[in-house]
C-alpha atoms as a PDB file:
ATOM      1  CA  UNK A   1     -76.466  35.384 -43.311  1.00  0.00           C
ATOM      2  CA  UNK A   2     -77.874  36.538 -40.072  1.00  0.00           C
ATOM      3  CA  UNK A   3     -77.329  39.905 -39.178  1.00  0.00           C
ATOM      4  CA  UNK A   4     -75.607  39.092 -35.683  1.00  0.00           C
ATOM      5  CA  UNK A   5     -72.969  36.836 -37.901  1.00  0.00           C
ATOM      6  CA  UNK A   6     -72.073  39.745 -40.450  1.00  0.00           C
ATOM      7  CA  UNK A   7     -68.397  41.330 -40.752  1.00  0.00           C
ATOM      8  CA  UNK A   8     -68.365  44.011 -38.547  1.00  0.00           C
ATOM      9  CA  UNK A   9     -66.164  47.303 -40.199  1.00  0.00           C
ATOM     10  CA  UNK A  10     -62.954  48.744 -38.498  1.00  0.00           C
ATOM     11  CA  UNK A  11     -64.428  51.519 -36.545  1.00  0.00           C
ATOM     12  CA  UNK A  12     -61.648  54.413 -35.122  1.00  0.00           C
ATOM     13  CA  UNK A  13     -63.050  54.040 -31.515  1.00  0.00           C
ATOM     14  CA  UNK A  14     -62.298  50.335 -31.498  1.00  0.00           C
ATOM     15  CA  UNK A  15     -58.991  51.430 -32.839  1.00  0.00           C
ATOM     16  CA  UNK A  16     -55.997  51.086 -29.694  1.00  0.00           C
ATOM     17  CA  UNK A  17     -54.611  54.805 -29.377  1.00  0.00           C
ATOM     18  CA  UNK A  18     -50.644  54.338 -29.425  1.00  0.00           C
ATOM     19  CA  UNK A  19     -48.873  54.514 -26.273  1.00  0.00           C
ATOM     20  CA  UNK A  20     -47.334  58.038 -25.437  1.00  0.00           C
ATOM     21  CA  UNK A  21     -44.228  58.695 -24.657  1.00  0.00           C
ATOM     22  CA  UNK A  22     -43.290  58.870 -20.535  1.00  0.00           C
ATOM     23  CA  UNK A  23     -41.346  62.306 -21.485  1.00  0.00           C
ATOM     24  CA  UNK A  24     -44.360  63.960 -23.036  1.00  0.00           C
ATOM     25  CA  UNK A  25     -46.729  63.347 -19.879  1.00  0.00           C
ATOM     26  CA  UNK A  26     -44.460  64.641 -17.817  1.00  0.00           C
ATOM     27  CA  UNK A  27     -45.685  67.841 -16.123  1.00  0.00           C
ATOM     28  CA  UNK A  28     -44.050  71.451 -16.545  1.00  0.00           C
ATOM     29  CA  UNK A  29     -42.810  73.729 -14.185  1.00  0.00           C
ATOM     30  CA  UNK A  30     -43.193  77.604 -14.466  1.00  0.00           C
ATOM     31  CA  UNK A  31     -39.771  78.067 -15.481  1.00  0.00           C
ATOM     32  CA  UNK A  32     -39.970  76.033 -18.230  1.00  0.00           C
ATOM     33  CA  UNK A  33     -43.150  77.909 -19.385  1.00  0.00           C
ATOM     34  CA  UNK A  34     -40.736  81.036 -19.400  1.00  0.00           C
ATOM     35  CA  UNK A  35     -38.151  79.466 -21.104  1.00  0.00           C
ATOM     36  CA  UNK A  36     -40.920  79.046 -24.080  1.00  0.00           C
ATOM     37  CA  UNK A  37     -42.312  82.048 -23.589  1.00  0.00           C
ATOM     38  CA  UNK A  38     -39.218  83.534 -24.014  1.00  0.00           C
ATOM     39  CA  UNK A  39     -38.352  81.844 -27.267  1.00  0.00           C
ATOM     40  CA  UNK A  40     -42.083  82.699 -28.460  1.00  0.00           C
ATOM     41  CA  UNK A  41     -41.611  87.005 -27.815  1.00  0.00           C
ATOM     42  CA  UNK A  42     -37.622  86.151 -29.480  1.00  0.00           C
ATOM     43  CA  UNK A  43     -39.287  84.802 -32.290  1.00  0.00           C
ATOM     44  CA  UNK A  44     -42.144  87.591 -32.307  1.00  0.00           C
ATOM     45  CA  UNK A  45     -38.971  90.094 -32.273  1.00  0.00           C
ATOM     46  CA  UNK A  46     -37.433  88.459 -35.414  1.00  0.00           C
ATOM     47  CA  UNK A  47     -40.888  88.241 -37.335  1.00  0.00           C
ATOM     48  CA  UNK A  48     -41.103  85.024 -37.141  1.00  0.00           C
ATOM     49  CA  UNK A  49     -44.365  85.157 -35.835  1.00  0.00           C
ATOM     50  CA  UNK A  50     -47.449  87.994 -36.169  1.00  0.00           C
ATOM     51  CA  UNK A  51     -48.371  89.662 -32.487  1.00  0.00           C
ATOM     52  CA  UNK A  52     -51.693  87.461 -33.251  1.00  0.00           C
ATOM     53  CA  UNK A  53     -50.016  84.361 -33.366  1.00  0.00           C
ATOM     54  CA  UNK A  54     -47.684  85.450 -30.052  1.00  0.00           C
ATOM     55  CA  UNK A  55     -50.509  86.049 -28.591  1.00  0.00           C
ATOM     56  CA  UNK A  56     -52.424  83.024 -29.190  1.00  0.00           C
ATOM     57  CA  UNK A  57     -49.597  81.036 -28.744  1.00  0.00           C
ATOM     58  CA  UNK A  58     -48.782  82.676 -25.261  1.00  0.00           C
ATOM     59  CA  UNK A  59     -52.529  81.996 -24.220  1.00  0.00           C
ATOM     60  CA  UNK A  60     -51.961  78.011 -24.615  1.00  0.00           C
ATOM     61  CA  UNK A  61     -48.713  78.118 -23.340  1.00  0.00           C
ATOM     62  CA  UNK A  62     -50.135  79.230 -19.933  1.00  0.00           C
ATOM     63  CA  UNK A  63     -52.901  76.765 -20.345  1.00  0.00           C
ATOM     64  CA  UNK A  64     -50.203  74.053 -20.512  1.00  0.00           C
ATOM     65  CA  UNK A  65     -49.761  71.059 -17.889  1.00  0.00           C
ATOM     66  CA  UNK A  66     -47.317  68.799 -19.904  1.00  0.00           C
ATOM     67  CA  UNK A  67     -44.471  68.861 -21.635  1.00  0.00           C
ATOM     68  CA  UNK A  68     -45.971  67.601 -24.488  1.00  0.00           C
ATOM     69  CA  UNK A  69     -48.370  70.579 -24.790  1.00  0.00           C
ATOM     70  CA  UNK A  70     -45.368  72.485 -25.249  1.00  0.00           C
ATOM     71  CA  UNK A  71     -43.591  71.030 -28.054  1.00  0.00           C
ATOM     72  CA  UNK A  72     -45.849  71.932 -30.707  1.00  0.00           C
ATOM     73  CA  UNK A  73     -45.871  75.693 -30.106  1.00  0.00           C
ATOM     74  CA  UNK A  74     -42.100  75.931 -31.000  1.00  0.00           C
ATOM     75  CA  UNK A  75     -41.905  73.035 -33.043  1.00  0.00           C
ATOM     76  CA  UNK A  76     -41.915  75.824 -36.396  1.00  0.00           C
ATOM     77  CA  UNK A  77     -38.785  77.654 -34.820  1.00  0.00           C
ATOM     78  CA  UNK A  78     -34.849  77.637 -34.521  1.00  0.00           C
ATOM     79  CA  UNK A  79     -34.559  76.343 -30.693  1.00  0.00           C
ATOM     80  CA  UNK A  80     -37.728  74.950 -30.461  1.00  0.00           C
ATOM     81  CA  UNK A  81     -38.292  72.058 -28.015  1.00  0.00           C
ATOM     82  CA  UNK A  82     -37.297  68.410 -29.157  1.00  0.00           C
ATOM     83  CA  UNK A  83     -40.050  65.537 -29.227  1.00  0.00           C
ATOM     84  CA  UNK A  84     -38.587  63.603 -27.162  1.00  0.00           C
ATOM     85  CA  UNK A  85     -40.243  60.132 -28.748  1.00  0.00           C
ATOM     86  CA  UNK A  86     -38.264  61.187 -32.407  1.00  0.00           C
ATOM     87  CA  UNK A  87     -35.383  62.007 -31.255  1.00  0.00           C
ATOM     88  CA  UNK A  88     -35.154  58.155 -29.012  1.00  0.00           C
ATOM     89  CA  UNK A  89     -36.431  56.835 -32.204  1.00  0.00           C
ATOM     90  CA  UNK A  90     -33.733  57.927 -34.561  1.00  0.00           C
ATOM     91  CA  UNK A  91     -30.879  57.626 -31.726  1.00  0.00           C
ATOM     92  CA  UNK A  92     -30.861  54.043 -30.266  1.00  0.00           C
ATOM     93  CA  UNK A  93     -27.590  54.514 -29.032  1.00  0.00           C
ATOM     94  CA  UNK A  94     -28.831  57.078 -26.880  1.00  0.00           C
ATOM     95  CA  UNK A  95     -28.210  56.415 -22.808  1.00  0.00           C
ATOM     96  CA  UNK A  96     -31.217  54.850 -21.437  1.00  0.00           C
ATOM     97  CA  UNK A  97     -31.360  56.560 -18.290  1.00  0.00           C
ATOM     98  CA  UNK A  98     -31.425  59.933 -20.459  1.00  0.00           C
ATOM     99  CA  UNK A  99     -34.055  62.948 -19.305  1.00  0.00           C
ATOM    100  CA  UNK A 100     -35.135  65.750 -21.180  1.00  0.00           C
ATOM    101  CA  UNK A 101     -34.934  67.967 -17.920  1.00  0.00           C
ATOM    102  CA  UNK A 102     -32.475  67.974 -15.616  1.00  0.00           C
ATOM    103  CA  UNK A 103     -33.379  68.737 -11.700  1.00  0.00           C
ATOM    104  CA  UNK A 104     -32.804  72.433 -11.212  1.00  0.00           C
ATOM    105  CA  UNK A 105     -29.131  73.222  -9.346  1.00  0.00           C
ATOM    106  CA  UNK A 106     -29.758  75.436  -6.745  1.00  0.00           C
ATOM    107  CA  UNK A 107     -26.492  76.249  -4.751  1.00  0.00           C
ATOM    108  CA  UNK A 108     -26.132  79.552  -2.015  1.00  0.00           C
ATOM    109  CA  UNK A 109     -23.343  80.122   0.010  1.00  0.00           C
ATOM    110  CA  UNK A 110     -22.217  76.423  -1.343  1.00  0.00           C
ATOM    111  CA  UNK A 111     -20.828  74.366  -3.804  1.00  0.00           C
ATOM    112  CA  UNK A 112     -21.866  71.935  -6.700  1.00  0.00           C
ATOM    113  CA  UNK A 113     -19.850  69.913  -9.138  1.00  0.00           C
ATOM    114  CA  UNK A 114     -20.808  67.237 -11.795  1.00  0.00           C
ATOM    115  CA  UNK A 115     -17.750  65.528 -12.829  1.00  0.00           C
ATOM    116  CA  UNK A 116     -16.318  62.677 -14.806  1.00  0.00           C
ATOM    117  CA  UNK A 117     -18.889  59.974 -16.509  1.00  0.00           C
ATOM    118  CA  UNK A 118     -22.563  61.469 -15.681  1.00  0.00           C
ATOM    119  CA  UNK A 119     -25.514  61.533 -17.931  1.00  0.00           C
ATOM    120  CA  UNK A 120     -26.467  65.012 -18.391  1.00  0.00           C
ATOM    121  CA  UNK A 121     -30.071  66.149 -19.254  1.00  0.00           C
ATOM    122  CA  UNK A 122     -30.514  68.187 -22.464  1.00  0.00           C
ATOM    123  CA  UNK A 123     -32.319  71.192 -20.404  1.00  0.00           C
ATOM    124  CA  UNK A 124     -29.801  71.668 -17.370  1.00  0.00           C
ATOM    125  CA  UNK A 125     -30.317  75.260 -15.310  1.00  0.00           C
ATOM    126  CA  UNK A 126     -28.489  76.465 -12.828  1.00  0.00           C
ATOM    127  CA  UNK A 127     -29.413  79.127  -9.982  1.00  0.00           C
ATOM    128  CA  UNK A 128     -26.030  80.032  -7.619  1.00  0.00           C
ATOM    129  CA  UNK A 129     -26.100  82.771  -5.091  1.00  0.00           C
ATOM    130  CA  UNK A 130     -22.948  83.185  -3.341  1.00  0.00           C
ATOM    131  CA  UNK A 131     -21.263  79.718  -3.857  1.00  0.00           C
ATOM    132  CA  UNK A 132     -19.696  78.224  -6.903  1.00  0.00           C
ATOM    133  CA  UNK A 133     -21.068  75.563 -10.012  1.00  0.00           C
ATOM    134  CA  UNK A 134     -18.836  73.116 -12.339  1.00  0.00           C
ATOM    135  CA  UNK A 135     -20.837  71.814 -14.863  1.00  0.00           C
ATOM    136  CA  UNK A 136     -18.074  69.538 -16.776  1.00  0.00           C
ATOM    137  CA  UNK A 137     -19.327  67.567 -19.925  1.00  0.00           C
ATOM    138  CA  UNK A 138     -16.029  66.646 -21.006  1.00  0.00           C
ATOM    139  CA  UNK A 139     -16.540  63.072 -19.530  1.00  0.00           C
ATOM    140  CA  UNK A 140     -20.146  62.927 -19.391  1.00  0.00           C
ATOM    141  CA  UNK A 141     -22.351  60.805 -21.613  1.00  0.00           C
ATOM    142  CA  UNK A 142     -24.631  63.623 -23.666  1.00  0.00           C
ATOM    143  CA  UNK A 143     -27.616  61.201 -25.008  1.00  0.00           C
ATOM    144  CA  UNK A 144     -28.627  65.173 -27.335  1.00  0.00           C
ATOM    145  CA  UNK A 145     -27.143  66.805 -30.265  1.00  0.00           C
ATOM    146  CA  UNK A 146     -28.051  69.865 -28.872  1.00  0.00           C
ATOM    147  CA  UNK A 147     -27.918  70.839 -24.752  1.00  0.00           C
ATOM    148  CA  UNK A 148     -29.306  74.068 -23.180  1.00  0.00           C
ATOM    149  CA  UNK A 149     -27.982  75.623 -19.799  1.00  0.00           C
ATOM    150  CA  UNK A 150     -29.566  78.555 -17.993  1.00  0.00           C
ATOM    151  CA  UNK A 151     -27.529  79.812 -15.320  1.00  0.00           C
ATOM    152  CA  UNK A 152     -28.251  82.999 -13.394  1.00  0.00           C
ATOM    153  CA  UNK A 153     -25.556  83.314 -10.797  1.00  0.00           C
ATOM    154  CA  UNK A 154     -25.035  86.222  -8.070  1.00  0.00           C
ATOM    155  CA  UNK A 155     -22.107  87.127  -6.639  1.00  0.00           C
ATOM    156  CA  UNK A 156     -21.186  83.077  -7.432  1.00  0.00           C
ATOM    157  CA  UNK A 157     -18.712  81.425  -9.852  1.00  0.00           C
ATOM    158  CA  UNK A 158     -20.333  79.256 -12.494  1.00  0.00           C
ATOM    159  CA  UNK A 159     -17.387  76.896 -14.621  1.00  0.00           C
ATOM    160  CA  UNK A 160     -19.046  75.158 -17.967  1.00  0.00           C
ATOM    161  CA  UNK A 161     -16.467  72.631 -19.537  1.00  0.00           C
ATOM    162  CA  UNK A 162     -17.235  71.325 -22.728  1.00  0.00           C
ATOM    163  CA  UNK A 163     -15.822  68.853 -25.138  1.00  0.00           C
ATOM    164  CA  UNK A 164     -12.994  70.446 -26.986  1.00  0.00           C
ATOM    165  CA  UNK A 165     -14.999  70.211 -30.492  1.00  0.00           C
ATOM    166  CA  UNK A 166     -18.376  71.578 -29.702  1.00  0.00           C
ATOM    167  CA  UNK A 167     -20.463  74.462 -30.636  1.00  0.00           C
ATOM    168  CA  UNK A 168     -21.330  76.978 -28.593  1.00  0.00           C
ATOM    169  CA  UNK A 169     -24.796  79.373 -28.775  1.00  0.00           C
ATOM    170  CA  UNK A 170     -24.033  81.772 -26.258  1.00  0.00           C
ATOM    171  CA  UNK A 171     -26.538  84.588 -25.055  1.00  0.00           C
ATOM    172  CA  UNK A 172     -24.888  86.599 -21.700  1.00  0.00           C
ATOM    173  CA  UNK A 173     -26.085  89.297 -19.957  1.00  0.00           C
ATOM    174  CA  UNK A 174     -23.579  90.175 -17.563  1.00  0.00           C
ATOM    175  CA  UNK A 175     -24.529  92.708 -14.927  1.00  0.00           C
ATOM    176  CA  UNK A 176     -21.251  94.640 -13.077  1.00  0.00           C
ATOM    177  CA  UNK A 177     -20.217  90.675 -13.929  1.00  0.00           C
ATOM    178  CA  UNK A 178     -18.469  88.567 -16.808  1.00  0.00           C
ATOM    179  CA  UNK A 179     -19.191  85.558 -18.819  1.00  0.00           C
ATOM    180  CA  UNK A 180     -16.074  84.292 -21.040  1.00  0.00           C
ATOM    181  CA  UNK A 181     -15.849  81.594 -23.552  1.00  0.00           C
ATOM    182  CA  UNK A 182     -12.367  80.163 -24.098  1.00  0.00           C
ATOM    183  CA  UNK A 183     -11.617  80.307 -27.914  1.00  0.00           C
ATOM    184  CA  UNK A 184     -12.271  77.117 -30.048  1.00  0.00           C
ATOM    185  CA  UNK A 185      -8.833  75.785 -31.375  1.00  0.00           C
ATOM    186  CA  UNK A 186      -9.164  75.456 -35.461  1.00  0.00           C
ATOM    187  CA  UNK A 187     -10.539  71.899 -35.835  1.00  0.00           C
ATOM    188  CA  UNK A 188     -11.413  70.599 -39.193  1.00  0.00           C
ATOM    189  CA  UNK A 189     -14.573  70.284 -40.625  1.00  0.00           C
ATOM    190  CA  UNK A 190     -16.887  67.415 -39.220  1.00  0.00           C
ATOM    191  CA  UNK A 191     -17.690  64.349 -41.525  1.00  0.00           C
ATOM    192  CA  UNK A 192     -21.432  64.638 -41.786  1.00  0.00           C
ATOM    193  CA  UNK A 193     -20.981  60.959 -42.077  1.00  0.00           C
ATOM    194  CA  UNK A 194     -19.025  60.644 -39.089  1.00  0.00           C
ATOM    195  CA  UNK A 195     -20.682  58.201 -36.135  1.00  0.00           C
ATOM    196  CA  UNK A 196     -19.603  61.059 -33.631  1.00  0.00           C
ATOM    197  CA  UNK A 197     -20.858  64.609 -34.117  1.00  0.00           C
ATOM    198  CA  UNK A 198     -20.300  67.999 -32.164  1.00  0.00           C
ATOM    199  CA  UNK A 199     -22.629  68.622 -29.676  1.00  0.00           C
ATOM    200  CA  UNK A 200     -23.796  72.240 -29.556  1.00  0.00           C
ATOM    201  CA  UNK A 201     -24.373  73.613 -26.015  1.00  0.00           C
ATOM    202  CA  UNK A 202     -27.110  76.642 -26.417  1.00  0.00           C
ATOM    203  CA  UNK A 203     -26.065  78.336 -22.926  1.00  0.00           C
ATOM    204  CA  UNK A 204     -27.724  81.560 -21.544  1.00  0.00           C
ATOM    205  CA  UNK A 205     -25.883  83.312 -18.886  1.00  0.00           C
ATOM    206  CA  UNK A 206     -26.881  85.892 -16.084  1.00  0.00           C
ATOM    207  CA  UNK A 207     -24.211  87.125 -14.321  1.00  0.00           C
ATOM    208  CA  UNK A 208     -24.805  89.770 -11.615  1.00  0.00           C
ATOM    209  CA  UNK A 209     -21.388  90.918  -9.497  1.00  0.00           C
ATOM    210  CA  UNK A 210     -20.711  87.257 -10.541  1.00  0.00           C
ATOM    211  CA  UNK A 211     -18.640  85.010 -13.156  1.00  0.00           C
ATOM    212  CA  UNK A 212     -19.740  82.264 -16.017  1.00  0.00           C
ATOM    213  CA  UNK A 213     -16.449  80.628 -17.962  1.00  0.00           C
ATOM    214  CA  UNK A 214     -17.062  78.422 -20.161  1.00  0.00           C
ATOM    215  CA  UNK A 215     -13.941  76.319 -21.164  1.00  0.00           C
ATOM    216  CA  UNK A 216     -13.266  73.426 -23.788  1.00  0.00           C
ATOM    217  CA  UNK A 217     -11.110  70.279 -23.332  1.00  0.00           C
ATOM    218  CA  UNK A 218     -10.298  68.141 -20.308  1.00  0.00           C
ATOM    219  CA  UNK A 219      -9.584  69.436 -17.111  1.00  0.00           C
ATOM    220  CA  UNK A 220      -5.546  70.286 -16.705  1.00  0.00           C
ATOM    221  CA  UNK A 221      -5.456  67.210 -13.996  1.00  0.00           C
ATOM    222  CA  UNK A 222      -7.205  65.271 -16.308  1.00  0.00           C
ATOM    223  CA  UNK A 223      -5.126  65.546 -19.149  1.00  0.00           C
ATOM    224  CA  UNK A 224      -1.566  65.012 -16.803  1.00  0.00           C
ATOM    225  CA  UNK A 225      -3.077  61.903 -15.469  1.00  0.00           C
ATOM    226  CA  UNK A 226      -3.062  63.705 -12.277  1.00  0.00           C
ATOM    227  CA  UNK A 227      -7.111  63.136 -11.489  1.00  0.00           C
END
């Protein structure tokens, strides 16, 4: 056989690299550095991680440009950052137009409200100086097991409704301010086999001269047929 006719072997650059997912290119803003950053010195705190490892892990997480640079530097730790390719995988009923990060709320000396049926990102935060902010999921199609809301409000109102049967993570640091949680009524425990599950809303809370409530349920209008 001549040597221009024999089988040539699979070599790994003629192999075609698999498509990555939209979400992962997407680039990161400085917040969202913080917000890992934040989870990295939490976890350093805990001893979760060595200083070494913080501080290696800090260095790339400055280097970063895409979301997808981030994942793997929390993917070893409660709270850490979702791939967003698995979790569309496993979930097909997930909303298609469904985003990992929502646009930033910024609201001063106004108002904001996301009502009824809305798709809400799984990475919502919310900056409100002198106005007021209802967030209400109770409606709102939630493509994520698990949703995180930073608000920092100043001398604002911030309102969080939630469906009646979720979970709530809540870290608050009110300053001369207040962030409430209405009480969960006694529900009974979910069937892990169940096609609907609690979502669990991780929400951090700043509140300076200012107020976060976070409610559960339908709005009062709502549930009278009234809106």
């Amino acid at each position: 056989m001549a040597q221009d006719e024999a089988p040539q072997q699979d070599r790994p650059q003629d192999a075609v690299p698999a498509p990555v997912d939209p979400a992962l290119r997407r680039r990161v803003s400085d917040a969202e550095r913080e917000h890992v950053a934040d989870l990295l010195r939490d976890a350093a705190g805990e001893g979760r991680l060595s200083y070494t490892e913080l501080e290696e892990r800090l260095e790339t997480l400055y280097a970063s440009k895409t979301y997808g640079e981030l994942v793997p530097l929390t993917a070893d730790l409660p709270n850490g950052l979702h791939q967003p390719a698995a979790a569309v995988a496993e979930s097909p009923q997930y909303t298609p137009g469904a985003v990992v990060q929502g646009p930033v709320i910024n609201v001063f000396l106004s108002d904001s409200k996301r009502l009824g049926n809305w798709v809400a990102p799984q990475r919502q935060e919310v900056h409100a100086v002198l106005g007021d902010v209802t967030l209400d999921y109770t409606e709102a199609q939630i493509p994520y097991d698990e949703v995180y809301v930073d608000v920092k409000c100043i001398l604002a109102d911030v309102k969080i409704r939630i469906p009646a049967d979720a979970v709530v993570v809540l870290e608050s640091n009110p300053i001369l301010g207040s962030v409430s949680e209405q009480s969960a009524t006694l529900l009974p425990a979910p069937d892990p086999h169940a096609p609907h599950r609690p979502k669990t809303f991780h929400i951090r809370g700043t509140a300076i001269l200012g107020e976060i409530k976070i409610k559960r349920g339908p709005r009062l209008t709502k549930r009278l047929g009234l809106a």
